[in-house]
N, C-alpha and C. Protein backbone atom coordinates (compact mmCIF):
# COMPACT_ATOMS: atom_id res chain seq x y z
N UNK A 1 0.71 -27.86 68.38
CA UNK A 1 0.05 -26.58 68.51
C UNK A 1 -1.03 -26.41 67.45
N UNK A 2 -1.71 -26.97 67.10
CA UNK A 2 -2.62 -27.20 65.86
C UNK A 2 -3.96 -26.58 66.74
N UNK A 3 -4.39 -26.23 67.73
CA UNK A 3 -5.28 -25.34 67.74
C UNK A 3 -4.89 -23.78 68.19
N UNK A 4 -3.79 -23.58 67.80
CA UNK A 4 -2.98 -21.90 67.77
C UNK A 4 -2.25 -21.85 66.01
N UNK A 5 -2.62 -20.54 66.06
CA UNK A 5 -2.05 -19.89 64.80
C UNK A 5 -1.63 -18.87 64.72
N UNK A 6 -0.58 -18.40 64.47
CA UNK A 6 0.44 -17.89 64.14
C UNK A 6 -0.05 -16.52 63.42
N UNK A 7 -0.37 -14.89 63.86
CA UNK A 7 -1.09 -14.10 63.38
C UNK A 7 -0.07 -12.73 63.25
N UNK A 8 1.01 -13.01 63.81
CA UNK A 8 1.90 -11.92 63.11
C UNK A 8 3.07 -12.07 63.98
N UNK A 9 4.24 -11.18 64.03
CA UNK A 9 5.46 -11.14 64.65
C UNK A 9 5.96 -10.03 65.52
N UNK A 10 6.68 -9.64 66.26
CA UNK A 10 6.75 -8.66 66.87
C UNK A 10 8.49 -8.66 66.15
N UNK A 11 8.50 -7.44 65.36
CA UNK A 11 9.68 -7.10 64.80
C UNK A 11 10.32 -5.64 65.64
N UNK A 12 9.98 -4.98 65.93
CA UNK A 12 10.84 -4.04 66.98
C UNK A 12 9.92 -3.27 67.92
N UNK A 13 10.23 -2.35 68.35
CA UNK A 13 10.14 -1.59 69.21
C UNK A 13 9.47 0.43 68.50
N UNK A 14 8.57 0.68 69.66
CA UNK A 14 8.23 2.31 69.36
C UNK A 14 7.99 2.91 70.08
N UNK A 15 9.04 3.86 69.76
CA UNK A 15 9.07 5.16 71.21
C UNK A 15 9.62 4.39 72.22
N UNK A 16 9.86 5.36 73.57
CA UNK A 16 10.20 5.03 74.60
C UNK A 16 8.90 4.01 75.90
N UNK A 17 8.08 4.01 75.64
CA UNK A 17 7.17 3.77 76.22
C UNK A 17 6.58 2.46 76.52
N UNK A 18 7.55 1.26 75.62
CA UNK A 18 7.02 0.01 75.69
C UNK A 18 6.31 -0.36 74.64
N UNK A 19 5.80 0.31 73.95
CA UNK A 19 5.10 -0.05 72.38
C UNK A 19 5.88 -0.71 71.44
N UNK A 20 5.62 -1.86 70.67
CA UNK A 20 6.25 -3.03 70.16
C UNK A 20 5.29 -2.88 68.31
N UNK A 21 6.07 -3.28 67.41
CA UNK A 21 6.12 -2.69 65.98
C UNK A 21 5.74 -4.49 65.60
N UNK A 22 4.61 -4.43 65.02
CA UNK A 22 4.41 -5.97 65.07
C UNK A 22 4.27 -6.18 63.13
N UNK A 23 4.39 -7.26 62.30
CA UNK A 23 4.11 -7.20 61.09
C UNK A 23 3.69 -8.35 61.50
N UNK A 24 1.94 -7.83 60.83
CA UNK A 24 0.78 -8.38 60.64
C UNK A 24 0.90 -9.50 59.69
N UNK A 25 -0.03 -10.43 59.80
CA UNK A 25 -0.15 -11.63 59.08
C UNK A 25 -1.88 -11.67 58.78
N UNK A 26 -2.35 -10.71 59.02
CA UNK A 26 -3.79 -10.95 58.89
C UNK A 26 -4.31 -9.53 57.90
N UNK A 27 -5.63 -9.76 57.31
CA UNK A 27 -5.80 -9.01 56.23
C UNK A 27 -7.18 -8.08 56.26
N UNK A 28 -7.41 -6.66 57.00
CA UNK A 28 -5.99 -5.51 57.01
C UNK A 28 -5.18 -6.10 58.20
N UNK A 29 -4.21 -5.70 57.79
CA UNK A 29 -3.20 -5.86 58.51
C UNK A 29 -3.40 -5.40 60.46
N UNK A 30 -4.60 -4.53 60.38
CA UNK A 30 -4.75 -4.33 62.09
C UNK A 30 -5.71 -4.98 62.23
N UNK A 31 -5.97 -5.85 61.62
CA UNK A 31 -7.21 -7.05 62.29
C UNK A 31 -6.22 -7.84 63.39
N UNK A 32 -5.46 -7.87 63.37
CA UNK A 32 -4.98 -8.20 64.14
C UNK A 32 -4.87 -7.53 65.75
N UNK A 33 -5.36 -6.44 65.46
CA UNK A 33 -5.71 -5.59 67.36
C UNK A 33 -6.92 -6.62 67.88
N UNK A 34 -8.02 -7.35 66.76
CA UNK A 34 -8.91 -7.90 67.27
C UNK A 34 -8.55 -9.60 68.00
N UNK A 35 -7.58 -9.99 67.94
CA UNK A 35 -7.45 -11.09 68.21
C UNK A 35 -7.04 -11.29 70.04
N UNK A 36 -6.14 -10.29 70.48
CA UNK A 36 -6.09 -10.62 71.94
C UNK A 36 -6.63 -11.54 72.80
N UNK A 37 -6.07 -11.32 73.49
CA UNK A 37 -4.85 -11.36 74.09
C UNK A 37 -3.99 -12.03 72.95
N UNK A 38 -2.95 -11.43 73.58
CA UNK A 38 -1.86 -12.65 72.12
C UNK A 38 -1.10 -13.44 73.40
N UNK A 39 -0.67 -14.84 72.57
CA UNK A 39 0.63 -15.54 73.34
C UNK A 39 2.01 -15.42 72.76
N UNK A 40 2.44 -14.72 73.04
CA UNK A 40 4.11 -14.04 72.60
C UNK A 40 5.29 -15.52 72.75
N UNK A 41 5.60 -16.18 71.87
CA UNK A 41 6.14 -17.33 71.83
C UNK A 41 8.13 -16.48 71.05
N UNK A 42 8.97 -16.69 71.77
CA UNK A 42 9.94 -16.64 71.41
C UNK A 42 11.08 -17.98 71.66
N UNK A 43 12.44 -18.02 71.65
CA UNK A 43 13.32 -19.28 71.96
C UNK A 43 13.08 -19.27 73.32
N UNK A 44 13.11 -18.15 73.98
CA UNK A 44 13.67 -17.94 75.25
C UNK A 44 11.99 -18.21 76.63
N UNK A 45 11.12 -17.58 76.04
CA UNK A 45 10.06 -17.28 76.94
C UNK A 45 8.79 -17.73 75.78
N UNK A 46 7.61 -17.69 76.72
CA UNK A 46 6.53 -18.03 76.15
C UNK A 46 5.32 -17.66 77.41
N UNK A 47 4.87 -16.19 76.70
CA UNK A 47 3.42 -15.15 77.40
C UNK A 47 2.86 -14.78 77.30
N UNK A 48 1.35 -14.70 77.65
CA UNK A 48 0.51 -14.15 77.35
C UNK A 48 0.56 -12.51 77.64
N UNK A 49 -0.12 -12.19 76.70
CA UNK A 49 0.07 -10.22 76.77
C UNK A 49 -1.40 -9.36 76.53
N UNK A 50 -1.78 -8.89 77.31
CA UNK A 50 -3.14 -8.33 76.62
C UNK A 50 -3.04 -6.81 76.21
N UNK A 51 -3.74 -6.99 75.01
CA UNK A 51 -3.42 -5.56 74.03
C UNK A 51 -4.12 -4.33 74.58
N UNK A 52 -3.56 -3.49 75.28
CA UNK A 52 -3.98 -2.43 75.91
C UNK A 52 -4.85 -1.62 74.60
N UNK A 53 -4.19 -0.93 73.61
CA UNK A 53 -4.34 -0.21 72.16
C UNK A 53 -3.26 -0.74 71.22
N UNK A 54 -3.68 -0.03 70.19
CA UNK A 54 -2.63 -0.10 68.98
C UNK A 54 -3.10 0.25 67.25
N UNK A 55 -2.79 0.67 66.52
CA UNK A 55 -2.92 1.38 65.70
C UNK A 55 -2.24 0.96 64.13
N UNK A 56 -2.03 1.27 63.24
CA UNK A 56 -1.45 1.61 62.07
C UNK A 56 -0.44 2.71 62.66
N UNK A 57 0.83 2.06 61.67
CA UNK A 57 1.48 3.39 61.79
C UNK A 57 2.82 2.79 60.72
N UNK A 58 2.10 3.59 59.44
CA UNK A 58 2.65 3.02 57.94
C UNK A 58 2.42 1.89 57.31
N UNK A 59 2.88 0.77 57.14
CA UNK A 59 2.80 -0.53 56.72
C UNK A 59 2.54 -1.45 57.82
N UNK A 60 3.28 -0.97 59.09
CA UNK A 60 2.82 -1.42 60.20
C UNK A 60 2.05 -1.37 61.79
N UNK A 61 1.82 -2.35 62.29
CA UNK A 61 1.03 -1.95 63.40
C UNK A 61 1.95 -1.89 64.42
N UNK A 62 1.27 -0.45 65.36
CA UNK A 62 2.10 -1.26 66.75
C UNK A 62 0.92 -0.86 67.94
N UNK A 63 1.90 -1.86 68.66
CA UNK A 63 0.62 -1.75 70.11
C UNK A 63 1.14 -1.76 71.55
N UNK A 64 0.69 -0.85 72.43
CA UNK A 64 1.14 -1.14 73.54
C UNK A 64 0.71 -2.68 74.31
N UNK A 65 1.26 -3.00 75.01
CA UNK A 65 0.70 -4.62 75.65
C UNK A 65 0.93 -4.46 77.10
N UNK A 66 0.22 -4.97 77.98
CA UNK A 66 -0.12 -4.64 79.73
C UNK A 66 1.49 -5.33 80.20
N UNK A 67 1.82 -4.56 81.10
CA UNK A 67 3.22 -4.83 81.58
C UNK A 67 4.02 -4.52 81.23
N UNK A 68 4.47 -3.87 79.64
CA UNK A 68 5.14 -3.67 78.97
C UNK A 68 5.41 -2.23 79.00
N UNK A 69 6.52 -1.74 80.01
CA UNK A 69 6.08 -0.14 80.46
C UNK A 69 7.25 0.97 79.46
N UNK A 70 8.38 -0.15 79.12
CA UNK A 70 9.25 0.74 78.69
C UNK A 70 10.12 0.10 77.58
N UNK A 71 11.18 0.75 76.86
CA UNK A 71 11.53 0.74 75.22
C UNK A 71 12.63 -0.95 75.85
N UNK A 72 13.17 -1.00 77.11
CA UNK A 72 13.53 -2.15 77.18
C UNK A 72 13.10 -3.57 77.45
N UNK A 73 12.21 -3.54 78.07
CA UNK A 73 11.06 -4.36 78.12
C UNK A 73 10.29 -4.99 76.50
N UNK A 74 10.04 -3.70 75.72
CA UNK A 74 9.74 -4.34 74.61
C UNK A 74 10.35 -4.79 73.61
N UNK A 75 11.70 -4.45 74.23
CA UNK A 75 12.78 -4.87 72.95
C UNK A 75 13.07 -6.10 72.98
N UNK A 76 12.93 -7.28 74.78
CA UNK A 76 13.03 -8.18 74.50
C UNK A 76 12.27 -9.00 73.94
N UNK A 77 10.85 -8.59 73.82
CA UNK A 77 9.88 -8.79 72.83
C UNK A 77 10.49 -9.37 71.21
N UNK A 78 10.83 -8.57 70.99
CA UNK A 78 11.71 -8.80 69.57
C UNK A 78 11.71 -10.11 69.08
N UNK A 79 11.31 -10.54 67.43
CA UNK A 79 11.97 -11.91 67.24
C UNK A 79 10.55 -12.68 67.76
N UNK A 80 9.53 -12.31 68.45
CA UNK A 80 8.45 -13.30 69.70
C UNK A 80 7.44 -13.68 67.84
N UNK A 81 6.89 -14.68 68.01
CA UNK A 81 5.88 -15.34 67.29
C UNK A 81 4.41 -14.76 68.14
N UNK A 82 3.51 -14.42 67.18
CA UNK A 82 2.06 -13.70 67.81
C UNK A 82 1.33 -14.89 67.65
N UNK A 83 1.19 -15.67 68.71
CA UNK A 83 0.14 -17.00 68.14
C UNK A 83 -1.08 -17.02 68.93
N UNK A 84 -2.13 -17.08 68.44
CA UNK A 84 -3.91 -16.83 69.41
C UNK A 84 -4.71 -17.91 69.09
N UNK A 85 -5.66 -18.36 70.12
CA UNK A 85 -6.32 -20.17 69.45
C UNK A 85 -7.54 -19.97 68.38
N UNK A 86 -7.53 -20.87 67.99
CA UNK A 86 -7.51 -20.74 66.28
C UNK A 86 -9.02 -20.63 66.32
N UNK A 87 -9.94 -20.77 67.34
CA UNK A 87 -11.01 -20.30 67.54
C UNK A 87 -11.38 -18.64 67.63
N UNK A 88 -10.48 -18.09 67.74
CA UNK A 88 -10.82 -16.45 67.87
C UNK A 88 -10.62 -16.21 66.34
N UNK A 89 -10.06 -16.71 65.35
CA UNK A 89 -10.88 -16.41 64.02
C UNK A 89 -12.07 -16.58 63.16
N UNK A 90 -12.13 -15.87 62.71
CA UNK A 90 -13.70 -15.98 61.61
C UNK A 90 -13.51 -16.97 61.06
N UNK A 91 -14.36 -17.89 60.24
CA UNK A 91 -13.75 -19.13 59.71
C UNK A 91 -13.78 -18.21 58.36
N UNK A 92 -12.91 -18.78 57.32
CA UNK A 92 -12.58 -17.91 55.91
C UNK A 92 -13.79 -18.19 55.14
N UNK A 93 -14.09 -17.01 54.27
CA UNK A 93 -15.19 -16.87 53.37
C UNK A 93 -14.93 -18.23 52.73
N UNK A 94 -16.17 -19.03 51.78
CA UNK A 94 -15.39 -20.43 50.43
C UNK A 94 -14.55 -19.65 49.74
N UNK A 95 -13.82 -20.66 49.24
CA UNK A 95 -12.83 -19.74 48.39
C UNK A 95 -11.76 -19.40 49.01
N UNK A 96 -11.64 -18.81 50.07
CA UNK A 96 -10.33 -18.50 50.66
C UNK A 96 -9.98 -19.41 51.79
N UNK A 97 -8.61 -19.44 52.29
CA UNK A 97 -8.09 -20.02 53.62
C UNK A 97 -6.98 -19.14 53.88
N UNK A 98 -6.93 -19.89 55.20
CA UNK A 98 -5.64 -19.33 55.96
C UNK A 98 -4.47 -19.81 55.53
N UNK A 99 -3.88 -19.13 55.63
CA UNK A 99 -2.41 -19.70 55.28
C UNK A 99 -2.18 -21.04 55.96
N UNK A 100 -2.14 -20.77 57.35
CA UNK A 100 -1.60 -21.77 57.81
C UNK A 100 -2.19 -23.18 57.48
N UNK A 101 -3.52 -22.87 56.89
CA UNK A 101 -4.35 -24.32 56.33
C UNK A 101 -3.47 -25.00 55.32
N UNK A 102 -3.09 -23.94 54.33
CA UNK A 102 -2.00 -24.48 53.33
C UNK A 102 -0.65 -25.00 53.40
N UNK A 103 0.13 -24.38 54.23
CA UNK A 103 1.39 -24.46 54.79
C UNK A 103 1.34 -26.80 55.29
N UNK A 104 2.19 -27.11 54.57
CA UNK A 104 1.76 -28.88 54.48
C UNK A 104 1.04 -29.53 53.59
N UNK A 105 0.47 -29.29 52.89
CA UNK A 105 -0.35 -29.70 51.88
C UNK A 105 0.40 -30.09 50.97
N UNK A 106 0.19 -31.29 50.27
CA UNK A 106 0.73 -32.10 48.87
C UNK A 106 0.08 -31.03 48.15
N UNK A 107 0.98 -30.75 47.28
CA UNK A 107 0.95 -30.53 45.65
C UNK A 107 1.23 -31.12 44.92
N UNK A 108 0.25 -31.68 43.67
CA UNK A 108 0.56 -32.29 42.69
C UNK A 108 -0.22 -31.45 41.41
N UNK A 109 0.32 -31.86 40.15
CA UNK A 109 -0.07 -31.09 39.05
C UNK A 109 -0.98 -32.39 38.49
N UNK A 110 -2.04 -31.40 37.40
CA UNK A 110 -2.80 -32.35 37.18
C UNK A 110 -2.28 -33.73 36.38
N UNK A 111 -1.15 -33.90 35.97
CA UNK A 111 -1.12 -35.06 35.60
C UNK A 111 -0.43 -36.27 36.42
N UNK A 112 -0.17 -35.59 37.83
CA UNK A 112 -0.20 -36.58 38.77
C UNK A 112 1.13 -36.21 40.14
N UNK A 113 2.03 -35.86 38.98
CA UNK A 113 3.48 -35.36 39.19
C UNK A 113 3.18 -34.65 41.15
N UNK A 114 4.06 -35.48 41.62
CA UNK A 114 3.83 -34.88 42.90
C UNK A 114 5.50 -34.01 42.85
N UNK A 115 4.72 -32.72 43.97
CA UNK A 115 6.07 -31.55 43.43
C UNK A 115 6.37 -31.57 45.02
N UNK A 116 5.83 -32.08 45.94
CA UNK A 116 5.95 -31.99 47.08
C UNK A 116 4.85 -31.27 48.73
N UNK A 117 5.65 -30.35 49.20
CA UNK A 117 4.53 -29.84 49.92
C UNK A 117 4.51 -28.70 50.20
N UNK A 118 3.81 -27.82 50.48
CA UNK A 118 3.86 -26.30 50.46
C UNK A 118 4.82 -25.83 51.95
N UNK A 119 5.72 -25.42 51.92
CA UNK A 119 6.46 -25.37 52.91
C UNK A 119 6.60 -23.43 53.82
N UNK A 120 6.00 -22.58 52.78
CA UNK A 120 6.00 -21.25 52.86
C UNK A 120 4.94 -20.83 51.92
N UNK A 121 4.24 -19.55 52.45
CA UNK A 121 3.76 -18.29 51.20
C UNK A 121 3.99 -17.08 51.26
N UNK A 122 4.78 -16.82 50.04
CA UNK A 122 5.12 -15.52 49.68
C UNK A 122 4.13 -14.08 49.71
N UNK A 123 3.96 -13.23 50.15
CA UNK A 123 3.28 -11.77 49.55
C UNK A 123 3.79 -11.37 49.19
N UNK A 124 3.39 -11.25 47.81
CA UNK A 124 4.07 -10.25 46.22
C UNK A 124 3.18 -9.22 46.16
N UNK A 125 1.88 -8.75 46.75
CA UNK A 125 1.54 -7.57 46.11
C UNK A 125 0.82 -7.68 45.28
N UNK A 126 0.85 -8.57 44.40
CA UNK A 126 0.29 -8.86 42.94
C UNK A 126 -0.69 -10.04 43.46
N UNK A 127 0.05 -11.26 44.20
CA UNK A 127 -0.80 -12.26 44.56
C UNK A 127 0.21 -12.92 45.15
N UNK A 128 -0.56 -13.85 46.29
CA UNK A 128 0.25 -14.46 46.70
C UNK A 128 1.15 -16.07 45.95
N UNK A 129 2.32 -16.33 46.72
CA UNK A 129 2.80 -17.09 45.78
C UNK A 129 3.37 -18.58 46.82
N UNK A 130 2.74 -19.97 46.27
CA UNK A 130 3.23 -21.02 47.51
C UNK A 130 4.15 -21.24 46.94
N UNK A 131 5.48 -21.55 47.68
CA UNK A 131 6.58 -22.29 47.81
C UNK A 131 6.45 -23.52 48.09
N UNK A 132 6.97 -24.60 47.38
CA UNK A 132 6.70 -25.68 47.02
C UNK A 132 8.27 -26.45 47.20
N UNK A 133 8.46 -27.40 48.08
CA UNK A 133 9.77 -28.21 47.99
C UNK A 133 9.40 -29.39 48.14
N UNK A 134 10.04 -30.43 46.87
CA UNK A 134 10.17 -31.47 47.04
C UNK A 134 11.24 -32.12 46.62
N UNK A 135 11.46 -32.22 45.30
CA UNK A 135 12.77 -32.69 44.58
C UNK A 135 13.69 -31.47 44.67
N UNK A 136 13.06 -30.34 44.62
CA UNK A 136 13.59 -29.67 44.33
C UNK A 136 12.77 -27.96 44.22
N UNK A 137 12.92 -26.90 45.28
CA UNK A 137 11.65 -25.88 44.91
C UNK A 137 10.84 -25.04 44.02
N UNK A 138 9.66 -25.46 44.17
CA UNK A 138 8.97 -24.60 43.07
C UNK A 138 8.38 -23.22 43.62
N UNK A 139 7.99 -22.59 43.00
CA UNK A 139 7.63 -21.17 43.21
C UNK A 139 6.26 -20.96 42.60
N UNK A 140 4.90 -21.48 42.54
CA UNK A 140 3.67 -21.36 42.00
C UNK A 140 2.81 -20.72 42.68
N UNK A 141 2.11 -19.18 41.67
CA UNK A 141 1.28 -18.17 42.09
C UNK A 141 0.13 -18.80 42.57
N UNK A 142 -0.23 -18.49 43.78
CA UNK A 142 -1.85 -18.66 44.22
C UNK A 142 -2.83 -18.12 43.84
N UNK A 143 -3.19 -19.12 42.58
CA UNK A 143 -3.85 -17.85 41.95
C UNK A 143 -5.24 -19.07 41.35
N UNK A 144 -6.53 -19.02 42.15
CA UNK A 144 -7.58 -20.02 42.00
C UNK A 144 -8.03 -20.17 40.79
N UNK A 145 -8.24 -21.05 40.48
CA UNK A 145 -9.05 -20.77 38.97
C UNK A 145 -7.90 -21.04 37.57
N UNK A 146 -6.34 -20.74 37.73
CA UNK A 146 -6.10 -19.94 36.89
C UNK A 146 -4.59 -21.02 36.84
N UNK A 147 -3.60 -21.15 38.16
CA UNK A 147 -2.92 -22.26 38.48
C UNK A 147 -3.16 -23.41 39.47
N UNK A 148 -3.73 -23.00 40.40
CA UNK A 148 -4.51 -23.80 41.99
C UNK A 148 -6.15 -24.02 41.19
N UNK A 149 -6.60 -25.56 40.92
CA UNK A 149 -7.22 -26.22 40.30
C UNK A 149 -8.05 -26.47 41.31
N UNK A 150 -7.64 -27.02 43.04
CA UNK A 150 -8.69 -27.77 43.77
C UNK A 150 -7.51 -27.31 45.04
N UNK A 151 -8.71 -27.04 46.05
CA UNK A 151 -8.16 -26.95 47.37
C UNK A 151 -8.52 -28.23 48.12
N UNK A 152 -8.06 -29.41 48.56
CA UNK A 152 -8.77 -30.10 49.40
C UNK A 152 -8.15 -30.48 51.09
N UNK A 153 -8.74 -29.43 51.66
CA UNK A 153 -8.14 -29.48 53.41
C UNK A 153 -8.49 -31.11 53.41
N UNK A 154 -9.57 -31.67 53.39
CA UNK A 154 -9.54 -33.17 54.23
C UNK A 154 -8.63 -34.38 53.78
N UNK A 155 -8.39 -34.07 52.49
CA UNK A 155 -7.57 -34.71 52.24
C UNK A 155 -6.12 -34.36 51.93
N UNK A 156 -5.87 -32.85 52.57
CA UNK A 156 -4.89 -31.97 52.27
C UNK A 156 -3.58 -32.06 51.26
N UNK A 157 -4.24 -32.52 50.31
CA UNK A 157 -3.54 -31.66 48.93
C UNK A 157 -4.46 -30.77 48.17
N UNK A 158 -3.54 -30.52 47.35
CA UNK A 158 -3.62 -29.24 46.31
C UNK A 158 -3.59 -29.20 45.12
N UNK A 159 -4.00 -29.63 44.06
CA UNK A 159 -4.02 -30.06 43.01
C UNK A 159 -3.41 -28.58 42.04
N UNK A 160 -2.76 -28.22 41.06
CA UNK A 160 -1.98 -27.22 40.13
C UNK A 160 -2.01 -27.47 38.52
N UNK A 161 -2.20 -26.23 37.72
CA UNK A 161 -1.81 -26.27 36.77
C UNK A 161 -0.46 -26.18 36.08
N UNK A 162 0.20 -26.97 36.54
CA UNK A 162 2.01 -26.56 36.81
C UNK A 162 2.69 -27.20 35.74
N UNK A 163 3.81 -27.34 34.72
CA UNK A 163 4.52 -27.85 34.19
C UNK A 163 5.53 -28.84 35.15
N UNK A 164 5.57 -29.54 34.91
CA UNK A 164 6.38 -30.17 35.70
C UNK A 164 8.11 -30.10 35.78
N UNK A 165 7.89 -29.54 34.74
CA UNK A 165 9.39 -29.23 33.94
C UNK A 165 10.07 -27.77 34.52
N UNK A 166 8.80 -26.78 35.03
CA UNK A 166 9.19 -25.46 35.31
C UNK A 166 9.52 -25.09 36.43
């Protein structure tokens, strides 16, 4: 699936009406109304849905989706992966990427020490933070300049200012 990416989740249900409570993966968080149609990927099913509306509503978004008429219908929604082809995004300003660019990438610290590969990223609020497993997991802030030394997609590692010890 390397030309689909993964742009948020459908975590419950709103109101009676079929409207589905999605947590965003994109930044604001309702940039994600712009991506539609979505392909709703769960264990069970795998569909396309086109986003009628949808809004903010607190930390999260929700949206009605075509077909989706009532609170049971969207409940089996629940749990579904929001994935759209990776062409309906902007490509990222320099300097930044997508997560999912990172998610696989070798990490090594500058003195060579390979720590493994980025397997998750955290949102702290403060900054984000990659999860790192290899021997054993590390927890290092994404933070350019400061611990993340070199981004290199083509050759996808990641070079760190990391102790190896920490």
């Amino acid at each position: 699936m390397a030309d689909w990416i993964v742009v948020g989740d459908v975590v419950g249900v709103f109101g009676v009406k079929g409207w589905v409570k999605i947590h965003s993966h994109t930044e604001p968080p309702n940039n994600i109304l712009n991506y539609g149609p979505w392909h709703l990927e769960s264990k069970e099913t795998s569909k396309e849905y086109r986003v009628l509306t949808g809004r903010m509503h607190g930390s999260a978004v929700i949206a009605q989706l075509e077909g989706v008429a009532d609170r049971d219908q969207a409940l089996e929604l629940r749990s579904s992966k929001i994935v759209v082809p990776r062409d309906r995004l902007p490509p990222p300003e320099p300097g930044h990427f997508y997560w999912a660019d990172l998610i696989g990438l070798r990490v090594e610290n500058l003195e060579g020490t390979d720590f493994g590969g980025v397997s998750d990223i955290l949102s702290t609020g403060a900054n984000d933070v990659l999860v790192v497993n290899g021997e054993r997991e590390r927890l290092i802030p994404f933070i350019i300049g400061q611990f993340v030394k070199e981004v290199d997609l083509d050759t996808g590692t990641l070079k760190v200012d990391w102790d190896a010890d920490f």
